[in-house]
Protein backbone atom coordinates (compact mmCIF):
# COMPACT_ATOMS: atom_id res chain seq x y z
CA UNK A 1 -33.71 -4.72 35.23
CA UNK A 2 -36.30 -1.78 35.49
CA UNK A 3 -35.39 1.84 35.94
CA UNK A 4 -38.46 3.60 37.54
CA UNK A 5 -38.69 7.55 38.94
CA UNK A 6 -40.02 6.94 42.40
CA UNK A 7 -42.09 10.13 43.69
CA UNK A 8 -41.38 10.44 47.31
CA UNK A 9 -43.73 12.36 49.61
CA UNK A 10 -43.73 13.92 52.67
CA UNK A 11 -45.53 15.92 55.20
CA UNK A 12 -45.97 19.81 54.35
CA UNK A 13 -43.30 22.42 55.30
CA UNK A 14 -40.47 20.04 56.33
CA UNK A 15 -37.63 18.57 54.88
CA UNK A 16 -35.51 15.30 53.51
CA UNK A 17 -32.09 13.42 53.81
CA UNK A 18 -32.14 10.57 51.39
CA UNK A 19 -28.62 8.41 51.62
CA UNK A 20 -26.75 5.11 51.53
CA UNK A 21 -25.11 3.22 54.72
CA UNK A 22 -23.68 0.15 54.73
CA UNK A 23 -24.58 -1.39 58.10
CA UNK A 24 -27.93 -1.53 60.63
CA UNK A 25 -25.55 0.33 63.39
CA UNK A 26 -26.65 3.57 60.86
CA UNK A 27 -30.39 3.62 62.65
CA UNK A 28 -29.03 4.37 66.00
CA UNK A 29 -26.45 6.28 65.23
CA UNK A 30 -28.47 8.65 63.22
CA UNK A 31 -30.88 8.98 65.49
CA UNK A 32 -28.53 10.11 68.08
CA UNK A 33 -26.82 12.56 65.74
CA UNK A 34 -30.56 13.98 65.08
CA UNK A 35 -31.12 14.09 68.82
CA UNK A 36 -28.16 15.69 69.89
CA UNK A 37 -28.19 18.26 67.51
CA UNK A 38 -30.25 20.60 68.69
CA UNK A 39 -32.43 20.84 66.10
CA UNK A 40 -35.18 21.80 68.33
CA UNK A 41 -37.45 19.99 66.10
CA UNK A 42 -39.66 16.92 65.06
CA UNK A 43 -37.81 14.49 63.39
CA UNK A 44 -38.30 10.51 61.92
CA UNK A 45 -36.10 8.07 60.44
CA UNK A 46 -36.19 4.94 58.52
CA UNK A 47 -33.52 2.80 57.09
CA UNK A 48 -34.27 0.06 54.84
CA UNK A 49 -32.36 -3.37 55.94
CA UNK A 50 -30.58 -5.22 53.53
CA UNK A 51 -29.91 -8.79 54.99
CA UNK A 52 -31.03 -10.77 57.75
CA UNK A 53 -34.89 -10.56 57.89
CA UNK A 54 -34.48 -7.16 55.22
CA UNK A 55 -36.89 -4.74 57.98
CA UNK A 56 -37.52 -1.27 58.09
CA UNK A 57 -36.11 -0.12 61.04
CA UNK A 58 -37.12 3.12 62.61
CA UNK A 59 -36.23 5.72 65.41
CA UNK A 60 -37.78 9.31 65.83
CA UNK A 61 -39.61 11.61 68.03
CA UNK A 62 -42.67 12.27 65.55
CA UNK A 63 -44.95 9.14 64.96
CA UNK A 64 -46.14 11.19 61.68
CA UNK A 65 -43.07 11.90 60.45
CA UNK A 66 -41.55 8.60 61.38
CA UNK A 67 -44.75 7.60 59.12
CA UNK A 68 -43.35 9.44 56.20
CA UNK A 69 -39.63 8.16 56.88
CA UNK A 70 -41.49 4.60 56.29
CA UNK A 71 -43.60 5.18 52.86
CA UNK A 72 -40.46 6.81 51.38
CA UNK A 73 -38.20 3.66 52.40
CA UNK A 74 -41.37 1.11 51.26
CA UNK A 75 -41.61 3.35 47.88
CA UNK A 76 -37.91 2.80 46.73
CA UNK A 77 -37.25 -0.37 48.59
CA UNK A 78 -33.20 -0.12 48.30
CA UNK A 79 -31.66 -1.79 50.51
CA UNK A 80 -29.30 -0.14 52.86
CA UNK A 81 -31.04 3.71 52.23
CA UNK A 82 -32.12 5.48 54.97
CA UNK A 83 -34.82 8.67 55.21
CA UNK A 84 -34.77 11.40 57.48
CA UNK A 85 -37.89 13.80 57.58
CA UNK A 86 -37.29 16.93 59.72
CA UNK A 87 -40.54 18.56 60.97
CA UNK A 88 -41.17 22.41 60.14
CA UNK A 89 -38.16 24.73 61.88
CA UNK A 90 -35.58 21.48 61.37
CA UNK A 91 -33.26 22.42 58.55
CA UNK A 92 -30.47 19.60 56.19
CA UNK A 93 -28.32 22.28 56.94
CA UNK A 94 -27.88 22.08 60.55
CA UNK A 95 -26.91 18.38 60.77
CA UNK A 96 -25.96 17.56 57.12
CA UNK A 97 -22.42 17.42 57.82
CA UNK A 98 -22.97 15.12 60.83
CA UNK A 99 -24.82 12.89 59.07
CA UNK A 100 -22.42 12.69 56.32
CA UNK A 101 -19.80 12.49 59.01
CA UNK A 102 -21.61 9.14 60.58
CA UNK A 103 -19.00 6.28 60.11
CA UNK A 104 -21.77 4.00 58.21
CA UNK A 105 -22.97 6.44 56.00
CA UNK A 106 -21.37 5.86 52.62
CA UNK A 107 -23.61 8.76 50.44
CA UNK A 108 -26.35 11.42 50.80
CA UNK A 109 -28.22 11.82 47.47
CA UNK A 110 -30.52 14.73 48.57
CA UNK A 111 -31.52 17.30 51.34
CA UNK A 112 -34.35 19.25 50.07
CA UNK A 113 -38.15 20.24 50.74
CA UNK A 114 -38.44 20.26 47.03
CA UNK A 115 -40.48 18.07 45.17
CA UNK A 116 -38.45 14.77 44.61
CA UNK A 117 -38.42 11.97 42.43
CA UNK A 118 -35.93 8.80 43.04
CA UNK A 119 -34.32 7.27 40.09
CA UNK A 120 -34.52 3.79 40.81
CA UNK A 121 -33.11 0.34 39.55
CA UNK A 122 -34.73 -3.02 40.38
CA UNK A 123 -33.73 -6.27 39.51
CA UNK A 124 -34.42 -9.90 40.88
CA UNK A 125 -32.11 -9.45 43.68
CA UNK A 126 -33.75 -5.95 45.17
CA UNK A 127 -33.16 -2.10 44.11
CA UNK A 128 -31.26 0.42 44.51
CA UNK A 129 -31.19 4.42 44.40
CA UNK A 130 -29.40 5.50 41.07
CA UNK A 131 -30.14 9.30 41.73
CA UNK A 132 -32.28 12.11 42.74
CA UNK A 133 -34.43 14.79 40.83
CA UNK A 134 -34.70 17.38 43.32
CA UNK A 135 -37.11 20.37 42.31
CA UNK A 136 -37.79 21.41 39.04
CA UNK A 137 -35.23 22.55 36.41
CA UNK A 138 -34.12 26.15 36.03
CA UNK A 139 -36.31 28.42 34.53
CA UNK A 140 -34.04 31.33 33.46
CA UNK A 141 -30.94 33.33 34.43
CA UNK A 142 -31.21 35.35 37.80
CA UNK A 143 -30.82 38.88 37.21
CA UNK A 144 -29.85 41.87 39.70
CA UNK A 145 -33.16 41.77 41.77
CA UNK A 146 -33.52 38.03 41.83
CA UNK A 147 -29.51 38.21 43.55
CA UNK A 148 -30.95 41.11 45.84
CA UNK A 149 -33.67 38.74 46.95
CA UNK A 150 -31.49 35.49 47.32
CA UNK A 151 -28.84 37.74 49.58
CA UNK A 152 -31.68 39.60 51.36
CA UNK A 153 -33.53 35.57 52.12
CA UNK A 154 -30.04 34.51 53.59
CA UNK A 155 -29.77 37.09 55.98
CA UNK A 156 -33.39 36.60 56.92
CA UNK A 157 -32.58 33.05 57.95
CA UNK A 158 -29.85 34.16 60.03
CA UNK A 159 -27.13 32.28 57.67
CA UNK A 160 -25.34 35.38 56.49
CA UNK A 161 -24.63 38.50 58.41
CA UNK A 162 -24.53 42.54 57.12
């Protein structure tokens, strides 16, 4: 077996869901959740198959970002793990807990614009997502401006109020 960090990447300004389902139902029923969320936004989706002919299936409303969904799936290969990309405005936040929600969907490793590596296992019989590295590591202890900031950016986004 080989353990690999698998560099995923994506189009500028938009986001990431990387999880685990258990079933190929997960490609249509994430792409409704997406659609009916109101997102307002470009989205794209791939989920790698794990039996059966072992496809990437895809759904979206983006053929760019469905683009990215692919390369992320073809990078790690891991069977059963799907990719959402969000286009600029779309936010995890605003359908994270549907996703997670979604019957098939057995775990979310990430949801992040960040840069992100995938820790990843392969062995004869295919590979699999151990874990993400999401961002960088911290750099230092926020202090009394840096909290200012990190309040004042919430309210900015509209996710906090006062």
């Amino acid at each position: 077996m080989n353990i690999e960090a698998v560099r995923l990447e994506w189009s500028q300004d938009c986001n990431i869901i990387v999880g685990q389902s258990h079933f190929i139902k997960t490609v249509e029923d994430l792409a409704e959740i997406l659609a009916g969320s109101g997102l307002g936004g470009k989205w794209g989706l791939a989920f790698n198959e794990a039996s059966g002919p072992c496809l990437v299936r895809t759904e979206g409303n983006d053929p760019a970002l469905i683009g990215d969904a692919v390369a992320c799936a073809r990078a790690t290969g891991a069977g059963h793990s799907f990719y959402v990309v969000l286009g600029p405005g779309a936010y995890p936040i605003n359908v994270l807990d549907r996703i997670k929600a979604c019957p098939e969907v057995c775990h979310v490793f990430c949801a992040t614009a960040n840069p992100l590596e995938l820790i990843v296992a392969r062995s004869d019989q295919g590979s699999a997502i151990l874990g993400a590295v999401d961002g960088h590591s911290p750099k230092g202890l926020e202090g009394d401006a840096d909290k200012a900031e990190r309040r004042g950016m919430l309210r900015r986004f509209g996710y906090k109020f006062g």
